[in-house]
PDB file of N, CA and C in Angstrom:
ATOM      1  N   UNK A   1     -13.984 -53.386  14.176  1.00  0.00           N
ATOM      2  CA  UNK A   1     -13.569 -53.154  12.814  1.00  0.00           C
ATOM      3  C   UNK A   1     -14.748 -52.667  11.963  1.00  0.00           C
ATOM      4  N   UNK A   2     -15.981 -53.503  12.120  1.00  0.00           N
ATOM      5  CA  UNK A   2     -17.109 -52.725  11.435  1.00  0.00           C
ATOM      6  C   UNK A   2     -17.836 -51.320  11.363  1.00  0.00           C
ATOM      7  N   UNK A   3     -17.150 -51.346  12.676  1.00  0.00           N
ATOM      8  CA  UNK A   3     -17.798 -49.944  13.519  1.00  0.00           C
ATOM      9  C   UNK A   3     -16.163 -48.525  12.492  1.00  0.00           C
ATOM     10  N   UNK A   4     -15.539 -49.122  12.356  1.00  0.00           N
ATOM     11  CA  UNK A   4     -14.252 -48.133  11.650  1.00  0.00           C
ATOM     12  C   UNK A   4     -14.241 -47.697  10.781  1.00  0.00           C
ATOM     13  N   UNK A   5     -15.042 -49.198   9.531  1.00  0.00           N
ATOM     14  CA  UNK A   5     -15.645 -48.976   8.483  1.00  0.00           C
ATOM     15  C   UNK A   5     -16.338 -47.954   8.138  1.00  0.00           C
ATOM     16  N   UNK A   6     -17.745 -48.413   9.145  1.00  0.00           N
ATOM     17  CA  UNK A   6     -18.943 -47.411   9.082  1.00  0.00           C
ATOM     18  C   UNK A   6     -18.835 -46.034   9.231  1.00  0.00           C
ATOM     19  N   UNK A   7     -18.194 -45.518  10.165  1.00  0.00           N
ATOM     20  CA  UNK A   7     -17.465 -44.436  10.677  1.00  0.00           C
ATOM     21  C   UNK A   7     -16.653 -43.622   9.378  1.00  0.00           C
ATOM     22  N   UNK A   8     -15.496 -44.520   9.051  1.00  0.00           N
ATOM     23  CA  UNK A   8     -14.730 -44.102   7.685  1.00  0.00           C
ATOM     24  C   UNK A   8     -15.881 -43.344   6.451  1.00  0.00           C
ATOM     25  N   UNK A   9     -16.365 -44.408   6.170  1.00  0.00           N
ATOM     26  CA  UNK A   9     -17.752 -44.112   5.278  1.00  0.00           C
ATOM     27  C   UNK A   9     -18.173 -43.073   5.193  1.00  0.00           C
ATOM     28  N   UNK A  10     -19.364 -42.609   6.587  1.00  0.00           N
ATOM     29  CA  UNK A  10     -20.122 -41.487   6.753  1.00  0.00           C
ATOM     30  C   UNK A  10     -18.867 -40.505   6.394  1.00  0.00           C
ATOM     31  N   UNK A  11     -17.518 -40.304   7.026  1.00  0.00           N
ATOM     32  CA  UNK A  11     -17.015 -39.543   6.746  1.00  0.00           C
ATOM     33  C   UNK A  11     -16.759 -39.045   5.229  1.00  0.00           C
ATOM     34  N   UNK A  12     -16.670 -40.131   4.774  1.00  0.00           N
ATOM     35  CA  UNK A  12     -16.176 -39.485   3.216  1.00  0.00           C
ATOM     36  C   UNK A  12     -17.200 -39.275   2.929  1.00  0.00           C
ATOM     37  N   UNK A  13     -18.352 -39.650   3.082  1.00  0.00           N
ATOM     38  CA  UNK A  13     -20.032 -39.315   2.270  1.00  0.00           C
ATOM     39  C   UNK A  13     -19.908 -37.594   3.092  1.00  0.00           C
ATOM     40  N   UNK A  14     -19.678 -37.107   4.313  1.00  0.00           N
ATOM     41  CA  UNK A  14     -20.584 -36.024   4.872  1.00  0.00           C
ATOM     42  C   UNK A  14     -19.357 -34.840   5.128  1.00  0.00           C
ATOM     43  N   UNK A  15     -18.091 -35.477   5.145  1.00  0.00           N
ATOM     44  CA  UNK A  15     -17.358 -34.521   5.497  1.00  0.00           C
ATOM     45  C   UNK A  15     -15.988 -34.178   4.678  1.00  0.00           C
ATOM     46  N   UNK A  16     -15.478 -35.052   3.716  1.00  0.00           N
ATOM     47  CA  UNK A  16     -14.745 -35.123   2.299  1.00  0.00           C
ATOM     48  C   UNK A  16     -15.203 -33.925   0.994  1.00  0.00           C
ATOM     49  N   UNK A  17     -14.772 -33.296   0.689  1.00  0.00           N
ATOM     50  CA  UNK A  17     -15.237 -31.947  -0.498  1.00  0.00           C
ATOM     51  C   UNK A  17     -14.481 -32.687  -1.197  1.00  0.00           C
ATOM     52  N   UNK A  18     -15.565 -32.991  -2.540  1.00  0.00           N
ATOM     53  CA  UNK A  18     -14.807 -34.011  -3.676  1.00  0.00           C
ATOM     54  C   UNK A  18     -14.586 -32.672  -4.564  1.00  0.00           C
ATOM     55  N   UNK A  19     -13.591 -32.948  -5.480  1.00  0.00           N
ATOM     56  CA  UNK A  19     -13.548 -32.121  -6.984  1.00  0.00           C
ATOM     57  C   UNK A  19     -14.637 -32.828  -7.939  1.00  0.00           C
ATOM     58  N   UNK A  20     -14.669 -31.334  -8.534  1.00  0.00           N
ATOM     59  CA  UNK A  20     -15.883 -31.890  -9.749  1.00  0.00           C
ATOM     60  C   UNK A  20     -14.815 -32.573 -11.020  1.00  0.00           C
ATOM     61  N   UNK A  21     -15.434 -33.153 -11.767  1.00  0.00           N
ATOM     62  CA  UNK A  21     -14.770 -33.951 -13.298  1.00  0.00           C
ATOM     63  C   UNK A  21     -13.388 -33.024 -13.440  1.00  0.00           C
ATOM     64  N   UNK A  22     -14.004 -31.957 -13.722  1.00  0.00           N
ATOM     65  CA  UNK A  22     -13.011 -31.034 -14.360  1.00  0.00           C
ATOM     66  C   UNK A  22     -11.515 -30.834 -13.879  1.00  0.00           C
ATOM     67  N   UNK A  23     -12.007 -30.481 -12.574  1.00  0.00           N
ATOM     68  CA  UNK A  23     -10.522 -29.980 -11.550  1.00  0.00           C
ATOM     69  C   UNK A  23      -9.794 -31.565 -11.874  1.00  0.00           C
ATOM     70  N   UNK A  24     -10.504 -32.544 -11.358  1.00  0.00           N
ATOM     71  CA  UNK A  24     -10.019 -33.718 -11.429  1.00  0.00           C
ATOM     72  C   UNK A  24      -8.917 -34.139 -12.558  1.00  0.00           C
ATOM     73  N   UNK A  25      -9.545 -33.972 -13.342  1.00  0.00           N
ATOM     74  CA  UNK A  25      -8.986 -34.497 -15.038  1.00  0.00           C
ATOM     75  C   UNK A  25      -7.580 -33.150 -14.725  1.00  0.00           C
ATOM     76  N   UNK A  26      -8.046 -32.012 -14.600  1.00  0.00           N
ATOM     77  CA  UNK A  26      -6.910 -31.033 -14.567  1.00  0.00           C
ATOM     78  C   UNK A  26      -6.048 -31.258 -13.930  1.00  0.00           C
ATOM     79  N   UNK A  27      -6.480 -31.643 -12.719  1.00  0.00           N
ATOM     80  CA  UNK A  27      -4.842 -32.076 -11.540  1.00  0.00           C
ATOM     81  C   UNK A  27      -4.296 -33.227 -12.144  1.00  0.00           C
ATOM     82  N   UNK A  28      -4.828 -34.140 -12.483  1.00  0.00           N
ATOM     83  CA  UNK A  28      -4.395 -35.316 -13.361  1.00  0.00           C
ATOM     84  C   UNK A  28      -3.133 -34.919 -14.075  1.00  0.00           C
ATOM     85  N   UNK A  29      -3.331 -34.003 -14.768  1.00  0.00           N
ATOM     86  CA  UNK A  29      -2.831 -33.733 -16.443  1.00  0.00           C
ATOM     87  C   UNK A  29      -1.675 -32.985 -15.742  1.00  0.00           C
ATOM     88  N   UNK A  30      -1.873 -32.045 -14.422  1.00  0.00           N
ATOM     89  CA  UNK A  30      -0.356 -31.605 -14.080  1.00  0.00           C
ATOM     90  C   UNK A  30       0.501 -32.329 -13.555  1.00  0.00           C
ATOM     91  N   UNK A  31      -0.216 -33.014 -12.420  1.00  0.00           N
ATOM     92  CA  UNK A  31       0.321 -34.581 -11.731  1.00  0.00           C
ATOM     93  C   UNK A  31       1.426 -35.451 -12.627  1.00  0.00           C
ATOM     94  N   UNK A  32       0.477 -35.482 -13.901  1.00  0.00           N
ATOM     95  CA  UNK A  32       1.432 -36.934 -14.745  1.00  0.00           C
ATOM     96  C   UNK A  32       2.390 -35.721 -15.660  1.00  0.00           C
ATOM     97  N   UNK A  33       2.422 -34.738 -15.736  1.00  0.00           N
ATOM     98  CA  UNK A  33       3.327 -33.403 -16.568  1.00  0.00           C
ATOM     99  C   UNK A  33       4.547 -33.387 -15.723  1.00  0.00           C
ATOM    100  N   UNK A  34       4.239 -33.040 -14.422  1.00  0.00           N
ATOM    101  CA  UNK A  34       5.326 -32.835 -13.397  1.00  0.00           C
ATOM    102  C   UNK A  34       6.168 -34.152 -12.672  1.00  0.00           C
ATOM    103  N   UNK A  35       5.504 -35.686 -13.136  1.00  0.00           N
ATOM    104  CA  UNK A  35       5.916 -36.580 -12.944  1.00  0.00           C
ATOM    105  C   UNK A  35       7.068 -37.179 -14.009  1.00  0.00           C
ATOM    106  N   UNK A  36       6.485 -36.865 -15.695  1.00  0.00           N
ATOM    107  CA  UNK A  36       7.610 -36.986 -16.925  1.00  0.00           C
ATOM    108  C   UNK A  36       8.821 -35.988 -16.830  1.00  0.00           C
ATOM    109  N   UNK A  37       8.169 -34.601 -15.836  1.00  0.00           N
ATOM    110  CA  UNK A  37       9.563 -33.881 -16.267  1.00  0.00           C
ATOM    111  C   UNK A  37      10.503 -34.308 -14.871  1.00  0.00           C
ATOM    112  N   UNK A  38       9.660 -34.946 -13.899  1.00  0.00           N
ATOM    113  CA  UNK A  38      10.943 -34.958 -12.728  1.00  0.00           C
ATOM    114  C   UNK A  38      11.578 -36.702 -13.063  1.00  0.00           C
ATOM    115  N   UNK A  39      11.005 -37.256 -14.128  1.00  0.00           N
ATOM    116  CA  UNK A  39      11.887 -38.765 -14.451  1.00  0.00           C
ATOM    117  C   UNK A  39      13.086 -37.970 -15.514  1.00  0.00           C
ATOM    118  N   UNK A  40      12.759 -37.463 -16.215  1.00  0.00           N
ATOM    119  CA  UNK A  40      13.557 -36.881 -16.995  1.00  0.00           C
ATOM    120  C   UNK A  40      14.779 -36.466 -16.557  1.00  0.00           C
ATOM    121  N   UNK A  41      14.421 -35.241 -15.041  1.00  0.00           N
ATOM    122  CA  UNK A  41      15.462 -34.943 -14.789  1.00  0.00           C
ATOM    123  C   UNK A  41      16.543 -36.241 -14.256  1.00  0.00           C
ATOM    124  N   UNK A  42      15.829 -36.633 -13.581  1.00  0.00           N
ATOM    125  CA  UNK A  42      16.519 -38.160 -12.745  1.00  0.00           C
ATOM    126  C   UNK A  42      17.533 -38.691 -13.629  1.00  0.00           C
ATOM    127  N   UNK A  43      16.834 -39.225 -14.961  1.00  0.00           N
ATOM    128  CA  UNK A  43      17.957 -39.475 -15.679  1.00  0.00           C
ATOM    129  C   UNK A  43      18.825 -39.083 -15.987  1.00  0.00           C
ATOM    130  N   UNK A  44      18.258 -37.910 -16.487  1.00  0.00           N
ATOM    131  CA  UNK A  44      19.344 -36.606 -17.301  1.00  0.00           C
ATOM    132  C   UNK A  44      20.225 -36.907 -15.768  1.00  0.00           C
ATOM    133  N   UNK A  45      20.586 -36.802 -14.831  1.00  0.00           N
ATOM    134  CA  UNK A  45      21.491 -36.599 -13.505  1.00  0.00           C
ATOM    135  C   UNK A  45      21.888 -37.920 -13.927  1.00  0.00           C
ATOM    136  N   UNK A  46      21.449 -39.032 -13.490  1.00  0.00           N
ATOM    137  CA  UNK A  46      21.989 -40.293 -13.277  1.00  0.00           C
ATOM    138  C   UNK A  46      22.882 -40.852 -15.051  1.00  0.00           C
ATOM    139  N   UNK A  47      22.581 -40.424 -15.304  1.00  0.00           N
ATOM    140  CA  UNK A  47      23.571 -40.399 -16.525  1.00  0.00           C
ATOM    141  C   UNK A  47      24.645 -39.564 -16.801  1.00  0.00           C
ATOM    142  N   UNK A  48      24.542 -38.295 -16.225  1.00  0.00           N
ATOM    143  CA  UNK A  48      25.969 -37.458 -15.936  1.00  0.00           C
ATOM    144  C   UNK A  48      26.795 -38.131 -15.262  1.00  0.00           C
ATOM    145  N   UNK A  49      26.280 -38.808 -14.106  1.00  0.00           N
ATOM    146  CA  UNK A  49      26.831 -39.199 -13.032  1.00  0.00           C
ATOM    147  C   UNK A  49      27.364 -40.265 -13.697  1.00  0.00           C
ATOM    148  N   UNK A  50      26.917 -41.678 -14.332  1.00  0.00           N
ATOM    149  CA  UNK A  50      27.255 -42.704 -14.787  1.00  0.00           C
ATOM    150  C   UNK A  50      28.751 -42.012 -15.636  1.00  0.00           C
ATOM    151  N   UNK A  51      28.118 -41.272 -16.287  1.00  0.00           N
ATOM    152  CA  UNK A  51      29.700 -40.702 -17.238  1.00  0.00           C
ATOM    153  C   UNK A  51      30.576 -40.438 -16.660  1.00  0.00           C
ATOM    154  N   UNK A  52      30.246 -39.581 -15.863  1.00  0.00           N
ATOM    155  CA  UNK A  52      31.358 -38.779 -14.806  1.00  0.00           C
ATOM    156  C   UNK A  52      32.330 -40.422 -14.087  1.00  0.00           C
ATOM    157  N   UNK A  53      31.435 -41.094 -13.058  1.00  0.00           N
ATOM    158  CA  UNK A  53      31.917 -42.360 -12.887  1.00  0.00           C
ATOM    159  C   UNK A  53      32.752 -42.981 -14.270  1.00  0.00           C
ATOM    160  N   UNK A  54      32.374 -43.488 -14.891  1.00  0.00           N
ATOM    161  CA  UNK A  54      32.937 -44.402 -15.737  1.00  0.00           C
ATOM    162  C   UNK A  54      34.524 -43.507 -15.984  1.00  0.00           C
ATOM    163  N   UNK A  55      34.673 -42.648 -16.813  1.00  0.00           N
ATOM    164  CA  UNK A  55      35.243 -41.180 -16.766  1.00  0.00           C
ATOM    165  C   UNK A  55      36.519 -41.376 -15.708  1.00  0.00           C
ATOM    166  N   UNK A  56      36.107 -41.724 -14.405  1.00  0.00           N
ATOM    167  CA  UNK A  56      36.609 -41.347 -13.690  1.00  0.00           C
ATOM    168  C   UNK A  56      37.988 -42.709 -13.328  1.00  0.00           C
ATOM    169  N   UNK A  57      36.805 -43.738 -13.645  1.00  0.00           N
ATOM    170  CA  UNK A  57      37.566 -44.502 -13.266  1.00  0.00           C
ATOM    171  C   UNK A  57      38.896 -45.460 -14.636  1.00  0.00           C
ATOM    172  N   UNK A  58      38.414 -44.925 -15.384  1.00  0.00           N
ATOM    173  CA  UNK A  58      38.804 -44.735 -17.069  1.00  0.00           C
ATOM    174  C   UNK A  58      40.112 -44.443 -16.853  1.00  0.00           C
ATOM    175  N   UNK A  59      39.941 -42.933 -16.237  1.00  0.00           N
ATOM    176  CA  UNK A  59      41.588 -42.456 -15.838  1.00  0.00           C
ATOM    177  C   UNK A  59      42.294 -43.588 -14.944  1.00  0.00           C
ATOM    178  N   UNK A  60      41.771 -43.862 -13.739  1.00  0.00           N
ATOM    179  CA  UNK A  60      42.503 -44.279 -12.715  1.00  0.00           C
ATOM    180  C   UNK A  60      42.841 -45.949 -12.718  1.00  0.00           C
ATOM    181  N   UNK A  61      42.707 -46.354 -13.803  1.00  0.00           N
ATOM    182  CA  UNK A  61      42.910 -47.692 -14.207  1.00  0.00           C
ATOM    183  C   UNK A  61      43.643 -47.699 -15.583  1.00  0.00           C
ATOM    184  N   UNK A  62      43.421 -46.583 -16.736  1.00  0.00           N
ATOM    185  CA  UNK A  62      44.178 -46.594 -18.023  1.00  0.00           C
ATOM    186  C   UNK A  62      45.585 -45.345 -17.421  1.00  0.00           C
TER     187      UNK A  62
END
């Protein structure tokens, strides 16, 4: 296990290409952009759907 560690390590120190600040903060900012608009959609759907359901069953019981 120590030896996996050590191993893991060197790797990210010698063979990992980090982003500088910048890119970083930038992928960030699209990451959490493209994360609000795909909850959004989710809802926006799961609430058609809830209507549509309710809707549906509205008829088939009234």
């Amino acid at each position: 296990m120590l030896t996996y560690v050590k191993e893991s390590w060197e790797e990210l120190k010698n063979n990992v290409t980090w982003l500088n600040r910048e890119e970083a903060s930038n992928l960030t900012v699209i990451v959490a952009v493209f994360s609000i608009i795909f909850a959004l959609a989710t809802w926006g759907v799961d609430t058609v759907f809830s209507k549509l359901i309710a809707l549906y069953f509205e008829k088939l019981i009234g």
